[in-house]
Protein backbone atom coordinates (compact mmCIF):
# COMPACT_ATOMS: atom_id res chain seq x y z
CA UNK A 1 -0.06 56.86 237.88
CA UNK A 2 -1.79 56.68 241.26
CA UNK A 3 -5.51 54.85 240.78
CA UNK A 4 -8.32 57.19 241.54
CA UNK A 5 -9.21 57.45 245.22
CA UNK A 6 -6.30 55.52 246.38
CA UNK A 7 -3.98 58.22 247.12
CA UNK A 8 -5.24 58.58 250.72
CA UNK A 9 -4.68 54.95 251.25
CA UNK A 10 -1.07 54.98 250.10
CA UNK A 11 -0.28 57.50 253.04
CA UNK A 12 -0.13 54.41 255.11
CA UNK A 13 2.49 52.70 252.49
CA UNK A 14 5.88 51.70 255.11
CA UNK A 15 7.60 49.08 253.04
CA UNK A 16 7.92 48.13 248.99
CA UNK A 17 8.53 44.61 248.38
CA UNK A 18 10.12 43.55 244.75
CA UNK A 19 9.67 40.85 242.12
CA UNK A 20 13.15 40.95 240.81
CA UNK A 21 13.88 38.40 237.54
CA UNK A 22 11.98 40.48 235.69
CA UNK A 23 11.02 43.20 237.33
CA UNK A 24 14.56 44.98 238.42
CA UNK A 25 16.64 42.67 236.21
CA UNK A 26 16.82 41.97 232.09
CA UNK A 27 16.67 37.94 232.41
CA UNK A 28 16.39 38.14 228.76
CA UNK A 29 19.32 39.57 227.09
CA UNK A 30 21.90 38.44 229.19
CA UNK A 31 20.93 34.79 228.26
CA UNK A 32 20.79 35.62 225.24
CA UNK A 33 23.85 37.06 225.05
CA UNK A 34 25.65 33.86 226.60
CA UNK A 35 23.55 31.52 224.66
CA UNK A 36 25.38 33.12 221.15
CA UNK A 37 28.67 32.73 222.54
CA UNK A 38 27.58 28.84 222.83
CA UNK A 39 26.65 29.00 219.19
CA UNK A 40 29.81 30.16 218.03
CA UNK A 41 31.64 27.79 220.46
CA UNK A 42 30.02 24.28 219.41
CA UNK A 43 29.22 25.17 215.94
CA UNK A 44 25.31 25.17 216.87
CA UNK A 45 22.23 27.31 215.39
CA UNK A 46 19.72 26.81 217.91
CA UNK A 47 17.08 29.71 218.73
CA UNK A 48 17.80 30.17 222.17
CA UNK A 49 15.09 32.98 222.33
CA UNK A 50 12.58 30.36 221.96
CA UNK A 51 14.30 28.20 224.09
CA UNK A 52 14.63 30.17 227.11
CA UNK A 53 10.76 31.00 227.02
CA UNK A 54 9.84 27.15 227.04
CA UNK A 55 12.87 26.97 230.11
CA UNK A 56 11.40 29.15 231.50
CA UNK A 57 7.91 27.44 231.10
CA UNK A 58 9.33 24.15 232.18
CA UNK A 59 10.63 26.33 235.51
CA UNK A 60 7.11 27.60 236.41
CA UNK A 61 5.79 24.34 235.86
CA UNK A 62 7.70 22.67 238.57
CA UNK A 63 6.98 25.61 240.84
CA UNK A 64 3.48 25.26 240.62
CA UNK A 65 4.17 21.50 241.17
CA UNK A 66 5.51 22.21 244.53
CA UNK A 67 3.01 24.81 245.79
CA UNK A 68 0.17 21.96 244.85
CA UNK A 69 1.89 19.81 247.21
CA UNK A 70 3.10 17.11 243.94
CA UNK A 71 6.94 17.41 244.47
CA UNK A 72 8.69 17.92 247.93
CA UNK A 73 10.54 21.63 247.86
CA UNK A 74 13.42 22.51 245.82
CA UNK A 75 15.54 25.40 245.27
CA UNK A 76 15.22 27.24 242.33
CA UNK A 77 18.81 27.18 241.36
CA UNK A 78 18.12 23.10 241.16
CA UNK A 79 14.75 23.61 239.49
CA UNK A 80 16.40 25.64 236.01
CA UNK A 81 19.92 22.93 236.30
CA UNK A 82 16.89 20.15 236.63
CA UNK A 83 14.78 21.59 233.57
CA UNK A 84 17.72 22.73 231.58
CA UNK A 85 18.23 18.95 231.58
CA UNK A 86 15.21 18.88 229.96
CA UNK A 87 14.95 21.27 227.57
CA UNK A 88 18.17 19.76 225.83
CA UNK A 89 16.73 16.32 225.89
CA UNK A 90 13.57 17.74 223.82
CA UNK A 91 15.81 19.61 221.42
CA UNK A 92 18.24 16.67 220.95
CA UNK A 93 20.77 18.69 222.79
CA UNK A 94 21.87 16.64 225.13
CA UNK A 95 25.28 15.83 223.76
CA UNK A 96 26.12 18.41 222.84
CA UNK A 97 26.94 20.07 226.64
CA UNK A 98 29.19 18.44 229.14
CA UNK A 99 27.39 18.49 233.42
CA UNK A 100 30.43 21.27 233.34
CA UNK A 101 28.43 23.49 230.84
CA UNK A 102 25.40 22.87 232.17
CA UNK A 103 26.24 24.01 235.44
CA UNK A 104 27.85 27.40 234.18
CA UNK A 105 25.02 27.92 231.69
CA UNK A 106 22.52 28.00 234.63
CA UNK A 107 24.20 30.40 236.46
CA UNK A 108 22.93 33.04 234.22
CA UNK A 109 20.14 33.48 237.03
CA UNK A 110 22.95 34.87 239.41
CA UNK A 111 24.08 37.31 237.24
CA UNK A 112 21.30 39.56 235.33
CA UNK A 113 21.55 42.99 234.32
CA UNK A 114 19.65 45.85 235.95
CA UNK A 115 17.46 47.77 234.13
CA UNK A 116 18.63 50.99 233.13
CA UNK A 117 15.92 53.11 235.47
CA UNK A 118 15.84 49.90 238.58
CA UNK A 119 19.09 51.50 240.72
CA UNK A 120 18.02 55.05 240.29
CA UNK A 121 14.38 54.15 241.30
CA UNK A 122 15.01 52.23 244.06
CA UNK A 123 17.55 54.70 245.61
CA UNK A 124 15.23 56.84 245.42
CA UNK A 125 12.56 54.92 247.03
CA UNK A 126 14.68 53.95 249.76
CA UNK A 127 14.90 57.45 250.98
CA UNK A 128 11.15 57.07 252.11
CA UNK A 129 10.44 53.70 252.05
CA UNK A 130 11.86 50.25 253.54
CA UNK A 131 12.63 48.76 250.37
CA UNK A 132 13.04 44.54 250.39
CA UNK A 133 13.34 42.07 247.87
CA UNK A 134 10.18 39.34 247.64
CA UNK A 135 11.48 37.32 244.78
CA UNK A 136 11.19 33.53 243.93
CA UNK A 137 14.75 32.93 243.86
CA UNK A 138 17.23 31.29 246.16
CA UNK A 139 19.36 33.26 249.33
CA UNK A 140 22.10 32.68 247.51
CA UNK A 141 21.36 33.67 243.95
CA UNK A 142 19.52 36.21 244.90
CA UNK A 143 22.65 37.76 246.84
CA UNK A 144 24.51 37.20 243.65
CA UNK A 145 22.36 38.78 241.17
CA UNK A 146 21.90 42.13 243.53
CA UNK A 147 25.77 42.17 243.95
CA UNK A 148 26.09 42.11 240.10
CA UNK A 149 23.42 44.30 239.10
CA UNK A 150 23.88 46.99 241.82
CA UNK A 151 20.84 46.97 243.84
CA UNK A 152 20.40 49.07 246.39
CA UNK A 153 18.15 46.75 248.93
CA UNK A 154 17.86 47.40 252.21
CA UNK A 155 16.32 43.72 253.03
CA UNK A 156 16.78 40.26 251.46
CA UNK A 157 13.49 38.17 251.36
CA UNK A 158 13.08 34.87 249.28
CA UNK A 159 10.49 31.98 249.07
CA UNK A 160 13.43 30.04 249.92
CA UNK A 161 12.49 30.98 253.94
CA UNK A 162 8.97 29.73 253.46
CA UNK A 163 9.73 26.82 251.11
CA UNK A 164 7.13 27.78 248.65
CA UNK A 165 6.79 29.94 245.62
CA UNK A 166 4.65 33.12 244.64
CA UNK A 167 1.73 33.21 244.38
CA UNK A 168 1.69 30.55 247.41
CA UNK A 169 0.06 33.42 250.82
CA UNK A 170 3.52 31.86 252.28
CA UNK A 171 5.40 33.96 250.42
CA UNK A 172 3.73 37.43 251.10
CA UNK A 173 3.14 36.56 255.05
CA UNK A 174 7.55 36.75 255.24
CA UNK A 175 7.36 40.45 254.41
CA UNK A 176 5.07 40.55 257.97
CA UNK A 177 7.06 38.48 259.62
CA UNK A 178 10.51 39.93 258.68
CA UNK A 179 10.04 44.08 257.73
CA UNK A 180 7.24 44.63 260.51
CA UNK A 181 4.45 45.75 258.92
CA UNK A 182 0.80 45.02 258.15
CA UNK A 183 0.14 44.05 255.07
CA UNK A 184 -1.65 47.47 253.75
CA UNK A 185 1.65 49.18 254.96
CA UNK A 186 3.39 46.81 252.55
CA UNK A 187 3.04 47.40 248.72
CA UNK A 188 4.22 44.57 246.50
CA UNK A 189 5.94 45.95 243.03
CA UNK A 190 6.24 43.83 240.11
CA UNK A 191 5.33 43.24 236.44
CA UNK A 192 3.91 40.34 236.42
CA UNK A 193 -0.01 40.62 236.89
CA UNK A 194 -0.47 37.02 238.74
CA UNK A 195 2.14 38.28 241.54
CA UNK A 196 0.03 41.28 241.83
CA UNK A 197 -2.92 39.48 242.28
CA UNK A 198 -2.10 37.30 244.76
CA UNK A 199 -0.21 39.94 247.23
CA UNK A 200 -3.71 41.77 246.97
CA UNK A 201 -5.34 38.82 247.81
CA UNK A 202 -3.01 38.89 250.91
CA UNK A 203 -3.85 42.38 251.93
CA UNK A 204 -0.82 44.15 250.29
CA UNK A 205 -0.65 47.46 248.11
CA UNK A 206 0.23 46.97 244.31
CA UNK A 207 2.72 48.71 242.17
CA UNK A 208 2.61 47.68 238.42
CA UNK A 209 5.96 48.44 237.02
CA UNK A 210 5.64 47.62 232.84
CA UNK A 211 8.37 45.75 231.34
CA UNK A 212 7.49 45.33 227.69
CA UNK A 213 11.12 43.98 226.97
CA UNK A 214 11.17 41.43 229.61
CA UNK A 215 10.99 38.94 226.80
CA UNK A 216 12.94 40.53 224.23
CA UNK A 217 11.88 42.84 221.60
CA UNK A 218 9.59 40.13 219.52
CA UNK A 219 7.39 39.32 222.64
CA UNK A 220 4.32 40.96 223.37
CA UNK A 221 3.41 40.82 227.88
CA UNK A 222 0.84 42.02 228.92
CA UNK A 223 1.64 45.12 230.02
CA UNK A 224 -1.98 46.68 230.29
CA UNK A 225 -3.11 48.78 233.23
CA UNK A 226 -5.47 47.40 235.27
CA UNK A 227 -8.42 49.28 237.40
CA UNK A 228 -7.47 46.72 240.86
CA UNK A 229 -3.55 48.72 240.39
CA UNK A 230 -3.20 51.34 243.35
CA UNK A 231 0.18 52.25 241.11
CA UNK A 232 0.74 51.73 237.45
CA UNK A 233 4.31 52.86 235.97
CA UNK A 234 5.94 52.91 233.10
CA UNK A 235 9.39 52.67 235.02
CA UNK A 236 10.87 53.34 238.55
CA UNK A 237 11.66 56.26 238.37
CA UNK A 238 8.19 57.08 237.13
CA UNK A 239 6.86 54.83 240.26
CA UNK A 240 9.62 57.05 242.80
CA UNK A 241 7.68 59.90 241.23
CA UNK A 242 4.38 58.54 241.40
CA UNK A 243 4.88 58.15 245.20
CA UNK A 244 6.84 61.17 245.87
CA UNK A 245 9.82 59.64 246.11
């Protein structure tokens, strides 16, 4: 769904830049999936639903840490080993897993699971559009996650090259800098309303893409449309269609 009166101003759309944990990948299910296996290994019962959402928590908080200027810049492959640490501590976990386990728990962020409609809709898209990642995540992960899930990218773009996080201008300025474009050519895509925000802030188009499983069937995101939207989609391939892709 185009907004009304915006469909002129999309003509000038060159380039789609992409949340990805989230937005193109299930971060959800795939940790949960590995986070049963641990059950069944060690004998545990622990609610690892709940427990990735406050991880998760504990990640942002850190990132917001660092755009504020409170903690030098990290990578955010260190950030989730650092607050895993963390999390087990305040669930009396911490014996229970070895450094070894920790490590190859946390590299569930390298290898989430497309979406069922993301490779699809962003082939698609790429016939007509530059299509780049703009994600939070590390080079390296990031490289590893679109390996794994199959993402057709033409572009890799992290926070890692600006050494900040979304929604720090930083971020949004490397799609300038590295596709080419102004940023009204640029439209950011994501579903995750405070990314949104802050790329319009910056000058950018906005894509809404609703993922009301991104936090497994019992959540409840906020996956409302929103009048500031120039897109709002159910899916991609319901965005490729929405831009005539």
């Amino acid at each position: 769904m185009v907004g009304a009166g915006q469909a002129e101003a999309l003509k000038a759309v060159r380039a789609l830049t992409f949340d990805v944990q989230g937005t193109c990948v299930d971060f959800c299910h795939p940790l949960l999936r590995i986070s049963e296996a641990v059950n069944r290994a060690k004998g545990l019962q622990v609610d690892w639903g709940a427990l990735s959402s406050e991880w998760r928590g504990l990640y942002r908080a850190v990132l917001d840490q660092i755009i504020a200027g409170q903690r030098p810049w990290l990578r955010v492959d260190r950030i989730y080993r650092e607050t895993l640490d963390t999390l087990l501590e305040h669930h009396g976990l911490s014996a229970a897993f070895t450094a070894a386990e920790r490590d190859e728990l946390n590299q569930i962020w390298s290898r989430l699971d497309a979406w069922p409609d993301s490779v699809e809709g962003i082939a698609r898209l790429r016939r007509r559009f530059v299509v780049s990642t703009l994600s939070n995540a590390g080079m390296r992960a990031m490289v590893a996650v679109i390996k794994h899930a199959g993402l057709p990218f033409d572009a890799v773009l992290t926070a890692e090259i600006a050494q900040s996080y979304k929604p720090a201008p930083a971020v949004y300025q490397l799609a300038v800098d590295y596709l080419g474009y102004r940023p009204d050519e640029i439209m950011m895509v994501a579903c995750h309303k405070y990314d949104l925000k802050a790329a319009r802030a910056f000058g950018m188009r906005t894509a809404f893409v609703a993922r009301p499983l991104e936090f497994g069937a019992g959540a409840n995101p906020d996956v409302a449309p929103e009048p500031w939207f120039d897109v709002y989609a159910k899916d991609f391939i319901d965005f490729a269609g929405a831009l005539g892709a």
